[in-house]
C-alpha atoms as a PDB file:
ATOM      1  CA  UNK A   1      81.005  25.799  67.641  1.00  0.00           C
ATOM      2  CA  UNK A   2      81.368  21.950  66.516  1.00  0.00           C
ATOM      3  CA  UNK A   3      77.917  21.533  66.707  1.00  0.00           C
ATOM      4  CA  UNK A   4      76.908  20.085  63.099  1.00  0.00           C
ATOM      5  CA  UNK A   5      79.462  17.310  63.563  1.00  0.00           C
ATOM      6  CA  UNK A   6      77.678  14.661  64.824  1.00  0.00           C
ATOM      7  CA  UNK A   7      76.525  13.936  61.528  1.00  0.00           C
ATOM      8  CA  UNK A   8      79.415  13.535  60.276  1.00  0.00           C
ATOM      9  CA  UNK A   9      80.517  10.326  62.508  1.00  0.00           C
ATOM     10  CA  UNK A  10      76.639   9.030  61.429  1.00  0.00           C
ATOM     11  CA  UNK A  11      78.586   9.403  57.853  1.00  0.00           C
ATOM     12  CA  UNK A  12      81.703   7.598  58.533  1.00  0.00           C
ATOM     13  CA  UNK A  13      79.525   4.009  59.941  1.00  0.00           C
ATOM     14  CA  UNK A  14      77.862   4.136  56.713  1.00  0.00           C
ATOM     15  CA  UNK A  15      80.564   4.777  54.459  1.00  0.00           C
ATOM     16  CA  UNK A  16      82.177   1.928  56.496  1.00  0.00           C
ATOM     17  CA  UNK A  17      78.747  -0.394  56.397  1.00  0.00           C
ATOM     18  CA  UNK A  18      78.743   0.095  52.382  1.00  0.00           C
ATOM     19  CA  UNK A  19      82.507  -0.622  52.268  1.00  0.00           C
ATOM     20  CA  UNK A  20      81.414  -3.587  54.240  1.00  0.00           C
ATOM     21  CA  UNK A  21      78.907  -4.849  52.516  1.00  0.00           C
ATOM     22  CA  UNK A  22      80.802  -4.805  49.028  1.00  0.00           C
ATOM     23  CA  UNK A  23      83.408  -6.757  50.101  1.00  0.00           C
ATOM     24  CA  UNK A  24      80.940  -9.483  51.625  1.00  0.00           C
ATOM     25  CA  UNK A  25      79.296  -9.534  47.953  1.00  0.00           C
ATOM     26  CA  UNK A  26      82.561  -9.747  46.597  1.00  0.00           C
ATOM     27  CA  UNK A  27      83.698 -12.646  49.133  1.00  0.00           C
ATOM     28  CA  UNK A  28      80.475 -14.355  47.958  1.00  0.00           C
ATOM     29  CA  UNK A  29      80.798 -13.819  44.429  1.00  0.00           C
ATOM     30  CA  UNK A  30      83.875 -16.215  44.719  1.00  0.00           C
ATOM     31  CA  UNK A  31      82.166 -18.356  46.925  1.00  0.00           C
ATOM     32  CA  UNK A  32      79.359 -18.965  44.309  1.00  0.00           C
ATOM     33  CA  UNK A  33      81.839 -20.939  41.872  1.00  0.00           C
ATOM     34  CA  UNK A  34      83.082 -23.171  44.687  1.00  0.00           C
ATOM     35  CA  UNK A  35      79.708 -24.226  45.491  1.00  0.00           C
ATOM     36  CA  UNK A  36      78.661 -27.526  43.370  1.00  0.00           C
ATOM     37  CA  UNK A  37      74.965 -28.209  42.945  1.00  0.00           C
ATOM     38  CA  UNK A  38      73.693 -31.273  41.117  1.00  0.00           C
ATOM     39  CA  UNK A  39      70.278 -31.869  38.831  1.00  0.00           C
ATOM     40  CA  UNK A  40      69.048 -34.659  37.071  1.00  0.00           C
ATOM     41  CA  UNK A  41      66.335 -36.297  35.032  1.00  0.00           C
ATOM     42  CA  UNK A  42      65.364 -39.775  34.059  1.00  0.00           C
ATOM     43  CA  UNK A  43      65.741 -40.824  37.794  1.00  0.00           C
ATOM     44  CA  UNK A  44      69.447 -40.618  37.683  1.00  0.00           C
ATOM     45  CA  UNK A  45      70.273 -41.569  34.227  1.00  0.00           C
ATOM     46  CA  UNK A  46      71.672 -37.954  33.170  1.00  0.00           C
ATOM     47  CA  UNK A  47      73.383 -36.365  35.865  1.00  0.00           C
ATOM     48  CA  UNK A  48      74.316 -32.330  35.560  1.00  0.00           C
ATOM     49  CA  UNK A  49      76.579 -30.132  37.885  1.00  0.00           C
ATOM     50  CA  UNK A  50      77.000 -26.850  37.969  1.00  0.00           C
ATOM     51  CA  UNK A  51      78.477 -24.253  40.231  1.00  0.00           C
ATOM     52  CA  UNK A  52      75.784 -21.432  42.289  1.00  0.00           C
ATOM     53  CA  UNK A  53      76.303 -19.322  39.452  1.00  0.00           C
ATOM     54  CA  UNK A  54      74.587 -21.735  37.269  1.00  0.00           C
ATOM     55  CA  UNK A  55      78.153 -22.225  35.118  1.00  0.00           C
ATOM     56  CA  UNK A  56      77.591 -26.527  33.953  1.00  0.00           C
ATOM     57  CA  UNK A  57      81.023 -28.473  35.287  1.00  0.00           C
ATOM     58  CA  UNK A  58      80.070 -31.580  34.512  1.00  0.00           C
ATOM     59  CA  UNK A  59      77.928 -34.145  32.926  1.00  0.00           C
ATOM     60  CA  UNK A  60      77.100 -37.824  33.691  1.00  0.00           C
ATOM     61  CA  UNK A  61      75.315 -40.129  31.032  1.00  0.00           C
ATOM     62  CA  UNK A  62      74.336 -43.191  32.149  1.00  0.00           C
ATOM     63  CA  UNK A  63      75.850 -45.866  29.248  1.00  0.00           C
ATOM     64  CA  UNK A  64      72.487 -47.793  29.628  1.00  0.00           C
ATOM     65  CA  UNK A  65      70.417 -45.224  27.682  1.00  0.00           C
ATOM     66  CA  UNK A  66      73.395 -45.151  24.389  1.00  0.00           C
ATOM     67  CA  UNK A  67      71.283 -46.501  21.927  1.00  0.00           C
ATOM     68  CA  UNK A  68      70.834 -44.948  18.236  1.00  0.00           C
ATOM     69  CA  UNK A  69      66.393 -45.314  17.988  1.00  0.00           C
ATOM     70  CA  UNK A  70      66.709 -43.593  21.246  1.00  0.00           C
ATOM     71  CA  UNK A  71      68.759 -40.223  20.534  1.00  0.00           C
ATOM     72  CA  UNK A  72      66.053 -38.204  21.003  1.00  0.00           C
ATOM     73  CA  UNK A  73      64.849 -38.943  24.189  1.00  0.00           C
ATOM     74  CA  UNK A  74      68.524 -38.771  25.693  1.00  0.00           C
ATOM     75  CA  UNK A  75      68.801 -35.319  24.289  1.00  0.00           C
ATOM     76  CA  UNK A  76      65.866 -34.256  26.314  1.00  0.00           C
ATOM     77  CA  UNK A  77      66.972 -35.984  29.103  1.00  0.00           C
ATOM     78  CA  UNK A  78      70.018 -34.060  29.216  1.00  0.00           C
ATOM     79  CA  UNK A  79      68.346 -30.608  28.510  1.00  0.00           C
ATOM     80  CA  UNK A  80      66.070 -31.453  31.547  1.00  0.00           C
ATOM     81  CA  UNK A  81      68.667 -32.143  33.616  1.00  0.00           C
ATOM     82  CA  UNK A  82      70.487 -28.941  33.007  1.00  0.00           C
ATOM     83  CA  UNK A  83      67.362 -26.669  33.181  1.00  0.00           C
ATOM     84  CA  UNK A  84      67.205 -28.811  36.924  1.00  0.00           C
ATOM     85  CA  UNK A  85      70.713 -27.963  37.765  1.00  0.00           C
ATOM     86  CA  UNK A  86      70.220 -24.521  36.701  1.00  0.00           C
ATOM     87  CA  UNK A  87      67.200 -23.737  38.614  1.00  0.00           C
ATOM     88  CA  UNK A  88      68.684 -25.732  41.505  1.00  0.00           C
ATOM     89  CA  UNK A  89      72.155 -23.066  41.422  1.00  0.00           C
ATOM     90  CA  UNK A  90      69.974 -20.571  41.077  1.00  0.00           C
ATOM     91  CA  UNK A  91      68.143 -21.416  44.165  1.00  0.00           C
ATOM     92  CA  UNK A  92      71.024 -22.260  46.048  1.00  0.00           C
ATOM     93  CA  UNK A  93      72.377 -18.336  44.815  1.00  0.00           C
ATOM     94  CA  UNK A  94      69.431 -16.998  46.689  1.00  0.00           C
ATOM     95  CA  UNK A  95      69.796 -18.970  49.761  1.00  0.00           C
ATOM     96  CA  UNK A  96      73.302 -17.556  49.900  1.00  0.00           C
ATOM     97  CA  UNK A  97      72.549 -14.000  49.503  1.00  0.00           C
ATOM     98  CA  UNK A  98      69.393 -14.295  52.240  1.00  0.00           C
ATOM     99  CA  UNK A  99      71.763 -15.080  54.314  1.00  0.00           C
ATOM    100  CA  UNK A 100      73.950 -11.937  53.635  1.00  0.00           C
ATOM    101  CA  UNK A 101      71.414  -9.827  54.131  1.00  0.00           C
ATOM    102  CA  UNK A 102      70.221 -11.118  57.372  1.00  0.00           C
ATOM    103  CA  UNK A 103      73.738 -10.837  58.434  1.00  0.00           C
ATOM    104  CA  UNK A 104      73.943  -6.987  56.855  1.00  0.00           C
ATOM    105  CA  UNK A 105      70.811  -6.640  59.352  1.00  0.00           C
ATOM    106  CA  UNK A 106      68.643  -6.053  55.561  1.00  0.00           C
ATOM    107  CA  UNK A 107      65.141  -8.212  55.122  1.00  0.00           C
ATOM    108  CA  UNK A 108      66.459 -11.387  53.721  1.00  0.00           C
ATOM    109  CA  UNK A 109      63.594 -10.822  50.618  1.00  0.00           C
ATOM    110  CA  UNK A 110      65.710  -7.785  49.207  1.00  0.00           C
ATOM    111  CA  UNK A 111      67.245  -7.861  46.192  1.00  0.00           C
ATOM    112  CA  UNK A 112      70.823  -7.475  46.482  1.00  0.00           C
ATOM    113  CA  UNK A 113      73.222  -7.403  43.310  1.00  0.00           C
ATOM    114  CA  UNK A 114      75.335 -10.200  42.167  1.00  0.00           C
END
């Protein structure tokens, strides 16, 4: 008579796994702007942090390279090392989710939302 409603329990554990997995994202959407990376350029002379979500937190300028004839070059320097900081959150966003899905039991190569 009740037949049909074994499905139904099949239902529940994935209603539960999707419930689940959103608050994992959620947990690591938080944890993304605790994380700090760091990127740089001119071997240290312009330092740039950002949180995992790529959001810039800080900036260090190295008082050595302050001088007028050389404004443009410290202006790249500090657009390099913000692209670096950047890519490097970015990175470190990915390494973070790969390791949701492998714990969501998901091939740590798919695409999950952030």
């Amino acid at each position: 008579m009740f037949k049909g409603l074994g499905g139904m329990g099949d239902m529940a554990k994935m209603m539960k796994a999707a419930k689940d997995a959103q608050a994992r994202m959620a947990a690591l959407q938080e944890e993304l702007t605790r994380i700090t990376v760091q990127g740089e350029s001119g071997a240290g002379l312009v330092r740039a942090e950002a949180n995992a979500k790529g959001a810039l937190t800080a900036l260090h300028i190295d008082p050595s390279i302050f001088k007028a004839e050389d404004r443009e070059v410290v202006e790249d320097l500090i657009l390099a090392a913000i692209k670096d900081v950047q890519m490097r959150a970015a990175e470190r966003s990915k390494q973070e989710m790969r390791k949701i899905a492998a714990e969501m039991g998901l091939p740590p190569d798919m695409d999950l939302p952030l």
